[in-house]
N, C-alpha and C. Protein backbone atom coordinates (compact mmCIF):
# COMPACT_ATOMS: atom_id res chain seq x y z
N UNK A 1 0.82 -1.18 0.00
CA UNK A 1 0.00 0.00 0.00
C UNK A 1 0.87 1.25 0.00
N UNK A 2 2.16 1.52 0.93
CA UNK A 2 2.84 2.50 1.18
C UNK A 2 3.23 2.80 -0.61
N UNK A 3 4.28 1.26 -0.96
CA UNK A 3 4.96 1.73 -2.16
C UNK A 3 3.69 2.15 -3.49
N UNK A 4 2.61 1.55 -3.02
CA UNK A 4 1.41 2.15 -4.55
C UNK A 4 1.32 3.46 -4.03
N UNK A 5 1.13 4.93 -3.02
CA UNK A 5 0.98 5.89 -2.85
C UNK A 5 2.50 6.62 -3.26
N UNK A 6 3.32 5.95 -2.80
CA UNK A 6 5.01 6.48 -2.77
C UNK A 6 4.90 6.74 -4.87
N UNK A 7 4.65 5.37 -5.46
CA UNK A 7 4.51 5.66 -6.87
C UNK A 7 4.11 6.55 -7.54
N UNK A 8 2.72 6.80 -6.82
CA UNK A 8 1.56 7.32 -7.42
C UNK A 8 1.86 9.05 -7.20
N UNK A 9 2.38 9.78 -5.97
CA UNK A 9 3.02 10.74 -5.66
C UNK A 9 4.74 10.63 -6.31
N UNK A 10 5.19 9.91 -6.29
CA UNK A 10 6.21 10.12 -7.60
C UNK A 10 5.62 10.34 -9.20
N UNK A 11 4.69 9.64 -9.60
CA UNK A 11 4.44 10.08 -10.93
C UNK A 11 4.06 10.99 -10.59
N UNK A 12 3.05 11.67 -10.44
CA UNK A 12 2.65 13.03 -10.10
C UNK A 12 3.72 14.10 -10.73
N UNK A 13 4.88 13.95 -9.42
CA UNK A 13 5.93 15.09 -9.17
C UNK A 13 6.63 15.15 -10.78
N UNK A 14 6.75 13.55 -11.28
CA UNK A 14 7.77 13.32 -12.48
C UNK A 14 6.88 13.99 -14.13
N UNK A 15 5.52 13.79 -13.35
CA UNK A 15 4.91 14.26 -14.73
C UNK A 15 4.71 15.83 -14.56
N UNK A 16 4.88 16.27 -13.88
CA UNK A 16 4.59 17.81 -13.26
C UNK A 16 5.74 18.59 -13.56
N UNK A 17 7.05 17.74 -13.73
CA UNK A 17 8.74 18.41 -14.10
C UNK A 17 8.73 18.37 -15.87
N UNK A 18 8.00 16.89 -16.05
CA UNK A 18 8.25 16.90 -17.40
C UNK A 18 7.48 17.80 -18.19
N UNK A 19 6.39 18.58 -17.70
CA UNK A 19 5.50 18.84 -18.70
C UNK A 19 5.98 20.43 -18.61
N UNK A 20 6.69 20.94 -17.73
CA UNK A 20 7.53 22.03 -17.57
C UNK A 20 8.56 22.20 -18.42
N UNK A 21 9.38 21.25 -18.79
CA UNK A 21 10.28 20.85 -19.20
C UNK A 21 10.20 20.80 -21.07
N UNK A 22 9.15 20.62 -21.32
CA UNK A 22 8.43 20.62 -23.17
C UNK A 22 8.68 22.39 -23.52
N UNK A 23 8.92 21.91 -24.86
CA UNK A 23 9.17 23.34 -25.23
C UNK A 23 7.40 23.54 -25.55
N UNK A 24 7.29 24.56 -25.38
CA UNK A 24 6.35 25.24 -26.31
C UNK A 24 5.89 25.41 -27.10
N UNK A 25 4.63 24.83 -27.76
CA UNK A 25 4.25 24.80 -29.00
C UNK A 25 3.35 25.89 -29.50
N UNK A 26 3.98 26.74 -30.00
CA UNK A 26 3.29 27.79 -31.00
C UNK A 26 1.69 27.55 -31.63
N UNK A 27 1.28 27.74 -31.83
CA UNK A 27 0.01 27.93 -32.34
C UNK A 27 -0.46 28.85 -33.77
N UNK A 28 -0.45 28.60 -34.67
CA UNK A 28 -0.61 29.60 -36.10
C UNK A 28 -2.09 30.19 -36.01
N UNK A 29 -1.88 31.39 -35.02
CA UNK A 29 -3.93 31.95 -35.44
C UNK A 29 -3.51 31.84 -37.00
N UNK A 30 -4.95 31.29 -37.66
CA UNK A 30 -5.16 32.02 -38.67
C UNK A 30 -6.50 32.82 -38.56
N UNK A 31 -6.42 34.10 -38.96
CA UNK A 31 -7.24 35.08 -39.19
C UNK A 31 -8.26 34.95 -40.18
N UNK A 32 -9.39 34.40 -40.22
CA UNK A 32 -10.53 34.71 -41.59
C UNK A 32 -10.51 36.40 -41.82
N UNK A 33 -9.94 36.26 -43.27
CA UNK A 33 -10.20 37.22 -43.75
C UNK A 33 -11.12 38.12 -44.24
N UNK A 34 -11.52 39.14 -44.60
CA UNK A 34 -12.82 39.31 -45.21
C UNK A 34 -13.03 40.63 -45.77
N UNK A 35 -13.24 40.83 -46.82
CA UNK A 35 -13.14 41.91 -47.79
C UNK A 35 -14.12 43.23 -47.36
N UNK A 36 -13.19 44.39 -46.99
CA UNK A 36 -13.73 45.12 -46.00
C UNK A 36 -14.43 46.18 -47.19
N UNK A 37 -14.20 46.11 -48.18
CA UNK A 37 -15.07 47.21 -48.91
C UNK A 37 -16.18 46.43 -50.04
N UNK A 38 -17.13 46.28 -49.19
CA UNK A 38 -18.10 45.69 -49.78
C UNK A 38 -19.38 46.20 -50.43
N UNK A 39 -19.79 46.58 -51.72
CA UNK A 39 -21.22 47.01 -52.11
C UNK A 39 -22.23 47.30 -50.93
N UNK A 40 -23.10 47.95 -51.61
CA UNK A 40 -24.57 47.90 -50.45
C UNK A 40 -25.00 46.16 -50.81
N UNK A 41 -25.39 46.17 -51.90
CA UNK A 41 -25.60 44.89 -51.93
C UNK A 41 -25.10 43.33 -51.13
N UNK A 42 -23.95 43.71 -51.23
CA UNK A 42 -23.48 42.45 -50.22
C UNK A 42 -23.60 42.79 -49.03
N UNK A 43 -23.40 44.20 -48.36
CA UNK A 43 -23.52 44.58 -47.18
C UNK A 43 -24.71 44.00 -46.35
N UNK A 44 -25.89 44.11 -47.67
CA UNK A 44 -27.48 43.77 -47.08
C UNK A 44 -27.28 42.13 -47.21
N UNK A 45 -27.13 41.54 -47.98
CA UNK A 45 -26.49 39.98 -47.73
C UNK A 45 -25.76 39.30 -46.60
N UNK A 46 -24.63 40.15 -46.00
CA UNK A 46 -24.47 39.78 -45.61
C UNK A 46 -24.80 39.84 -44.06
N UNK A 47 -25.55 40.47 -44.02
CA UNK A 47 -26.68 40.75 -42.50
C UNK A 47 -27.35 39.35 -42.40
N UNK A 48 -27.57 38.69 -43.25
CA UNK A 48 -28.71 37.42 -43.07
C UNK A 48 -27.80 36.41 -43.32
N UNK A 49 -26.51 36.33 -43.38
CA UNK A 49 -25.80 35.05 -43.74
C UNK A 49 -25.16 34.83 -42.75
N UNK A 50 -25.29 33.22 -42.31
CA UNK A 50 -24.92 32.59 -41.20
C UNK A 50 -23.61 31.97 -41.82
N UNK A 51 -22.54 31.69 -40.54
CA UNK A 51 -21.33 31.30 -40.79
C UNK A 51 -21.31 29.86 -41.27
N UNK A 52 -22.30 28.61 -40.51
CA UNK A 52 -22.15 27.61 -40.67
C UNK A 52 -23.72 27.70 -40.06
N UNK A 53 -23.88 26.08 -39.82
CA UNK A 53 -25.57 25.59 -39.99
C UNK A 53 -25.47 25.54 -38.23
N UNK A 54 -24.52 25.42 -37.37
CA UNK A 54 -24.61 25.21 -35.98
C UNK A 54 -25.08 26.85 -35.75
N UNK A 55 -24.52 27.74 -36.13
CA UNK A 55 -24.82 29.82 -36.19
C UNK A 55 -25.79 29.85 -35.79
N UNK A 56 -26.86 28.96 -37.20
CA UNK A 56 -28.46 29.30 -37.18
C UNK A 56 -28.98 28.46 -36.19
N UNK A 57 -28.50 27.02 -35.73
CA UNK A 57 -29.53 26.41 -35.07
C UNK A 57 -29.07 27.60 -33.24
N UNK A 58 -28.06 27.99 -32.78
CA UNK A 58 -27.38 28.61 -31.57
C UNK A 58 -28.68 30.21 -31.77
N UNK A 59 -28.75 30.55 -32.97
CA UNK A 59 -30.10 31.25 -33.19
C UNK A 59 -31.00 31.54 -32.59
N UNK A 60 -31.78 30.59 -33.33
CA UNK A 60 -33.21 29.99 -33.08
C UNK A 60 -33.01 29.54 -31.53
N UNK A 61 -32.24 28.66 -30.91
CA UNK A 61 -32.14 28.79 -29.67
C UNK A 61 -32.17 29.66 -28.42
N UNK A 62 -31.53 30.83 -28.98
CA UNK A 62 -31.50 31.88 -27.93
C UNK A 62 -32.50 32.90 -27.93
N UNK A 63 -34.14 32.23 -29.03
CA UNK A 63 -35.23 33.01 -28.65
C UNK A 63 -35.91 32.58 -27.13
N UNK A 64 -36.88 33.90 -27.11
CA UNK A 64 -37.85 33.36 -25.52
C UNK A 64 -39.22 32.96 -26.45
N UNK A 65 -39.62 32.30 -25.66
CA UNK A 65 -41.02 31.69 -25.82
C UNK A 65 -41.66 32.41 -26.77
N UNK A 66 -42.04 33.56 -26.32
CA UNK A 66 -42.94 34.54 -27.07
C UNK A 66 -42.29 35.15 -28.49
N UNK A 67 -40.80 35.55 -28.88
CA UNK A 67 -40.68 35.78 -29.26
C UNK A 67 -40.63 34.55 -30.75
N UNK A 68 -40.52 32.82 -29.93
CA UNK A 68 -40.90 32.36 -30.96
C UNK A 68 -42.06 32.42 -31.50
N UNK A 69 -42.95 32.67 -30.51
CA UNK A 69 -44.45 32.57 -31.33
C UNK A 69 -44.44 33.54 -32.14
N UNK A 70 -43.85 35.02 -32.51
CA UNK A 70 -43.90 35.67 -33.18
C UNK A 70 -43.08 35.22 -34.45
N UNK A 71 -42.47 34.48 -34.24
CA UNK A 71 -41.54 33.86 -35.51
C UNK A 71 -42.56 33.21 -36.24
N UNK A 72 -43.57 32.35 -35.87
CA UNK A 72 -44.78 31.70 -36.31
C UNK A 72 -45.60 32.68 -36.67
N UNK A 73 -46.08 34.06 -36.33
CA UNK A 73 -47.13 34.35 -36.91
C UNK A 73 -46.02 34.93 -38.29
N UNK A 74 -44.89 35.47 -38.26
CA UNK A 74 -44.42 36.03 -39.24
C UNK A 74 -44.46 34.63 -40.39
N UNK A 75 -43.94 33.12 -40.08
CA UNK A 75 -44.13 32.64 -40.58
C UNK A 75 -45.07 32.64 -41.76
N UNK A 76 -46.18 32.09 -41.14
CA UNK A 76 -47.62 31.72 -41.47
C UNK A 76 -47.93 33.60 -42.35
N UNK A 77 -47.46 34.80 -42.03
CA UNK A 77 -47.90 35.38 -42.93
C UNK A 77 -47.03 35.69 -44.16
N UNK A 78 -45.48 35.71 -44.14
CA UNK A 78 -44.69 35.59 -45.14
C UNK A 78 -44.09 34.22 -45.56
N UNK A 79 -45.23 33.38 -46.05
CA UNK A 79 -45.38 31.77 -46.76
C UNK A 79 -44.11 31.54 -47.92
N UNK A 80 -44.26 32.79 -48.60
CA UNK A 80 -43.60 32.73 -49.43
C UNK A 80 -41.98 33.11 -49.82
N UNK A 81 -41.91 33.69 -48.68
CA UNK A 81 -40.12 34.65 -48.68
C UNK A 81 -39.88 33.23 -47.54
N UNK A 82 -38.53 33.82 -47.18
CA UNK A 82 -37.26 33.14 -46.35
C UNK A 82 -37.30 34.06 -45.04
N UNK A 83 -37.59 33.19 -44.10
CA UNK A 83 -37.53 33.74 -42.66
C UNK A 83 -36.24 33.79 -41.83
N UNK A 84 -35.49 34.61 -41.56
CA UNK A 84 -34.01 34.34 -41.40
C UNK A 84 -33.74 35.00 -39.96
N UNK A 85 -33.54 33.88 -38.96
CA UNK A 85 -33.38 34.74 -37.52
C UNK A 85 -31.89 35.24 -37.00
N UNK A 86 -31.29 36.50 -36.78
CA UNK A 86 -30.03 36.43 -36.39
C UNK A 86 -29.93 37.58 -35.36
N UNK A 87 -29.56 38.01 -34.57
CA UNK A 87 -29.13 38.72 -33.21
C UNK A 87 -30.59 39.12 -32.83
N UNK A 88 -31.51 38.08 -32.52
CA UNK A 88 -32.98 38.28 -32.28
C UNK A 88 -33.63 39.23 -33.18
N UNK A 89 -33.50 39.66 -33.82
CA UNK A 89 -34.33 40.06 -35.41
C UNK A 89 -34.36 38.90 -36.27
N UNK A 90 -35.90 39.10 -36.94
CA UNK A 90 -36.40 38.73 -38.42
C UNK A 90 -36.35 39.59 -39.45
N UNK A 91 -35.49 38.30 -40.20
CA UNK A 91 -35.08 39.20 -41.37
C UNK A 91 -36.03 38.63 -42.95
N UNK A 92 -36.95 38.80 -43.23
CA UNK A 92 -37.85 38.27 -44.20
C UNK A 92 -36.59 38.79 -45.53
N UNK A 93 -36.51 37.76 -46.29
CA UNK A 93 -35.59 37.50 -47.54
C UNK A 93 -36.28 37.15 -48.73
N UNK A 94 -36.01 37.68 -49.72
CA UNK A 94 -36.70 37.04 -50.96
C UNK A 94 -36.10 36.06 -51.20
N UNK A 95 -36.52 35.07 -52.86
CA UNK A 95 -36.03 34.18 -53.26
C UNK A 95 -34.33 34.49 -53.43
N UNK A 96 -33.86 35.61 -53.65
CA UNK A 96 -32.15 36.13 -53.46
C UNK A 96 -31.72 36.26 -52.64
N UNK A 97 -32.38 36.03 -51.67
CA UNK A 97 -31.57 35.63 -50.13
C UNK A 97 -31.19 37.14 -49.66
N UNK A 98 -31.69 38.11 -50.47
CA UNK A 98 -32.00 39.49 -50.22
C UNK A 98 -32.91 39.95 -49.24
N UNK A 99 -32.43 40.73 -48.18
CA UNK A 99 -33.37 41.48 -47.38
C UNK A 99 -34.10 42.16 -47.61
N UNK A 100 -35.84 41.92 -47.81
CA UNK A 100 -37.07 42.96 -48.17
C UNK A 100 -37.25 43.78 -46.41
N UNK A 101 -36.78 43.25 -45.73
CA UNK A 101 -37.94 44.00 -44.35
C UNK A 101 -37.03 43.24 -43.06
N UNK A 102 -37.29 43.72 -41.87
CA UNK A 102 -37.10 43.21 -40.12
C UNK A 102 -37.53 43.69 -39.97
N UNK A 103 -38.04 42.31 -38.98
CA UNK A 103 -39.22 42.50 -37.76
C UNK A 103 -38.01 42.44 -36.70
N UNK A 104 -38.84 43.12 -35.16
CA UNK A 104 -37.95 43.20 -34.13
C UNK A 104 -39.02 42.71 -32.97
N UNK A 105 -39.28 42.02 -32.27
CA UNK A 105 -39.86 41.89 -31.24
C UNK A 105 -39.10 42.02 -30.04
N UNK A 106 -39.77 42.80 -28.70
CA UNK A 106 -39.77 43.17 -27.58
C UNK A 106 -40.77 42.81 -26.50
N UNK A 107 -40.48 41.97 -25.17
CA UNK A 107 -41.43 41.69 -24.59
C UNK A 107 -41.70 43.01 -23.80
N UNK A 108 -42.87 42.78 -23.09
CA UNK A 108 -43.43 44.25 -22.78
C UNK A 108 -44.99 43.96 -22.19
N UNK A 109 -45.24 44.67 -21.42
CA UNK A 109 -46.49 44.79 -20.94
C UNK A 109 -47.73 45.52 -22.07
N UNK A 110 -47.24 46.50 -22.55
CA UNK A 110 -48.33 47.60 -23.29
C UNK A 110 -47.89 47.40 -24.81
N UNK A 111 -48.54 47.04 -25.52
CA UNK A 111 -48.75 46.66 -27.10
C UNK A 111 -48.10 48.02 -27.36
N UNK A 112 -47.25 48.08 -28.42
CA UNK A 112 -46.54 49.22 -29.25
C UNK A 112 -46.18 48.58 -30.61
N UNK A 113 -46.22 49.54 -31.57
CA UNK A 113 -46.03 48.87 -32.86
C UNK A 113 -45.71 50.37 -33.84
N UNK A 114 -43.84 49.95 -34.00
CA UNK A 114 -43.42 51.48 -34.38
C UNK A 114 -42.74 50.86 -36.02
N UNK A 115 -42.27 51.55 -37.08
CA UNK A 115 -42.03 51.24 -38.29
C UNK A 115 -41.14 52.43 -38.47
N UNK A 116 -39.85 51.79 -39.16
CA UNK A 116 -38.18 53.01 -39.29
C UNK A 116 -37.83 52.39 -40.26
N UNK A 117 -36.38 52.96 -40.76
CA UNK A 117 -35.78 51.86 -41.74
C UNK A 117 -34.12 52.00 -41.42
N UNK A 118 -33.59 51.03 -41.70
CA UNK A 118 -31.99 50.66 -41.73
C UNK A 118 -31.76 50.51 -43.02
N UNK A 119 -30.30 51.18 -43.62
CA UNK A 119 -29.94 51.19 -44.61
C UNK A 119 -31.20 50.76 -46.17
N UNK A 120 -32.21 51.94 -46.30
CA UNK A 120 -32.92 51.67 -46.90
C UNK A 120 -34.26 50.53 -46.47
N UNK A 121 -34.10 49.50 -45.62
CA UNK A 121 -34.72 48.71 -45.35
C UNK A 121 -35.65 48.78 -44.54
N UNK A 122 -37.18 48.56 -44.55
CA UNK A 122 -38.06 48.66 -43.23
C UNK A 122 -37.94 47.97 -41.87
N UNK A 123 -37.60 48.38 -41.00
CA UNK A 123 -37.91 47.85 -39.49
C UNK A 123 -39.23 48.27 -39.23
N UNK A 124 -39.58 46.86 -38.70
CA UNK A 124 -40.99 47.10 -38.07
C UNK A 124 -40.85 46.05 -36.85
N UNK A 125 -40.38 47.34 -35.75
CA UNK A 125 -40.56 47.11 -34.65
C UNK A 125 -41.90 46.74 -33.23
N UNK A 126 -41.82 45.35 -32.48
CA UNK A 126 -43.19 45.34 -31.90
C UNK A 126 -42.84 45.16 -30.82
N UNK A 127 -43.86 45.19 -29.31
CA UNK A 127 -43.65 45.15 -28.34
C UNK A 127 -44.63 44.86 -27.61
N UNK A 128 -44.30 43.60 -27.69
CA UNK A 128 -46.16 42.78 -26.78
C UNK A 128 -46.81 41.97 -27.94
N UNK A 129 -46.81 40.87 -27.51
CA UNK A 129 -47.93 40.90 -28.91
C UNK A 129 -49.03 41.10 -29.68
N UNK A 130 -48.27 41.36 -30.91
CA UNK A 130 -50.02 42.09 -31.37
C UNK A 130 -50.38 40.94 -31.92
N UNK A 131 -51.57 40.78 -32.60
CA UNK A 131 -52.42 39.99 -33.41
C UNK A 131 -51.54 40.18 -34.88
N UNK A 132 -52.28 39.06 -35.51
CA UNK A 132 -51.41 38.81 -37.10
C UNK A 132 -51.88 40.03 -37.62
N UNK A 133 -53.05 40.56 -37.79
CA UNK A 133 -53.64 41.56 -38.83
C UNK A 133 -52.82 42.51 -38.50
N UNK A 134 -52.08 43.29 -37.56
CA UNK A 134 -51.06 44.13 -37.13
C UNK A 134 -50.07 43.73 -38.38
N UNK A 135 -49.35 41.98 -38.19
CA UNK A 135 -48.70 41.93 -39.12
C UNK A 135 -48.77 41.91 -40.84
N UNK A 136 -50.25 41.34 -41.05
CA UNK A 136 -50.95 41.77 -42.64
C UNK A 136 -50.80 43.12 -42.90
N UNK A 137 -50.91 43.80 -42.04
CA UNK A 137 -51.23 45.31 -42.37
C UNK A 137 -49.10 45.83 -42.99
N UNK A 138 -48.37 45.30 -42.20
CA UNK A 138 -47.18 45.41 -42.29
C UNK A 138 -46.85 45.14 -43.67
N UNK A 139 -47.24 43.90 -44.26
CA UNK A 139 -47.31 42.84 -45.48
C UNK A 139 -47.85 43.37 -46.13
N UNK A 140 -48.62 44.14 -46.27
CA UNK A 140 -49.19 45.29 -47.31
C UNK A 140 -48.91 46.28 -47.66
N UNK A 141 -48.26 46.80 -46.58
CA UNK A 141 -47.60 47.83 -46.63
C UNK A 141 -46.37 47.82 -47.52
N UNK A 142 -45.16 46.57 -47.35
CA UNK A 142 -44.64 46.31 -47.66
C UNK A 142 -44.63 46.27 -49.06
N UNK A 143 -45.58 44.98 -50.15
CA UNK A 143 -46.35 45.05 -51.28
C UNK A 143 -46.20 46.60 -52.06
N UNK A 144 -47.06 47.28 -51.32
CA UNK A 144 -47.60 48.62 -51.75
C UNK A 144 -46.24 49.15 -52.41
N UNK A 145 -45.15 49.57 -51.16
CA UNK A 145 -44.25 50.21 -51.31
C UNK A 145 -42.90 49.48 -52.16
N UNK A 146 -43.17 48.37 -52.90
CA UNK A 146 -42.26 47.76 -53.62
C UNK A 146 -42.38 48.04 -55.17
């Protein structure tokens, strides 16, 4: 028993000198590069493009309850575009993977429902939930002004 502890506290000490003892192994960051003067066009592209497929599912994960249900009514009313979730905004995309519009949801006690735009683009900001026809009315709006 003595000499299995005497061992066992010698390896210890012997692996504790040796690993002191290793040189140092360098590490090569490599840097992703990325082309800093980019069109409007790609600029708006690249707001909705995820790095890899784990990005989008870490996403969709870090909504709250409510704010998924609002992902569903946006769903169910833009059937036809690409629903694209990234730093808790919806980003509705056409078939070009182009940004038409964001939605922004906010939890909140008192219903608010305000409309701005980013780089040309509509935000339509909400807070509480409203009913879908809030969001039809958005979807028309949208339509209209295209």
């Amino acid at each position: 028993m003595a000499i299995g502890l005497f061992c066992l506290i010698l390896g210890f000490i012997v692996g504790y000198l040796w690993r002191d003892s290793r040189a140092e192994k360098t590490q090569a960051l490599t840097q992703k590069s990325r082309n800093v003067y980019l069109s409007y066009n790609e600029r708006q592209r690249e707001k909705i493009r995820y790095q890899n497929d784990a990005d989008r599912i870490r996403q969709l994960n870090l909504l709250s309850p409510n704010e998924s249900r609002f992902m569903r009514l946006l769903q169910h009313q833009f059937e036809n575009h690409k629903l694209i979730v990234k730093d808790r905004r919806f980003y509705i995309a056409d078939q070009d993977s182009y940004p038409i519009a964001i939605f922004e949801y906010r939890d909140g006690t008192k219903e608010l429902r305000v409309k701005d735009a980013e780089d040309g683009i509509p935000v339509f900001l909400y807070k509480a939930i409203l009913s879908s026809e809030a969001i039809a009315e958005d979807k028309l709006s949208l339509s209209n002004a295209a």
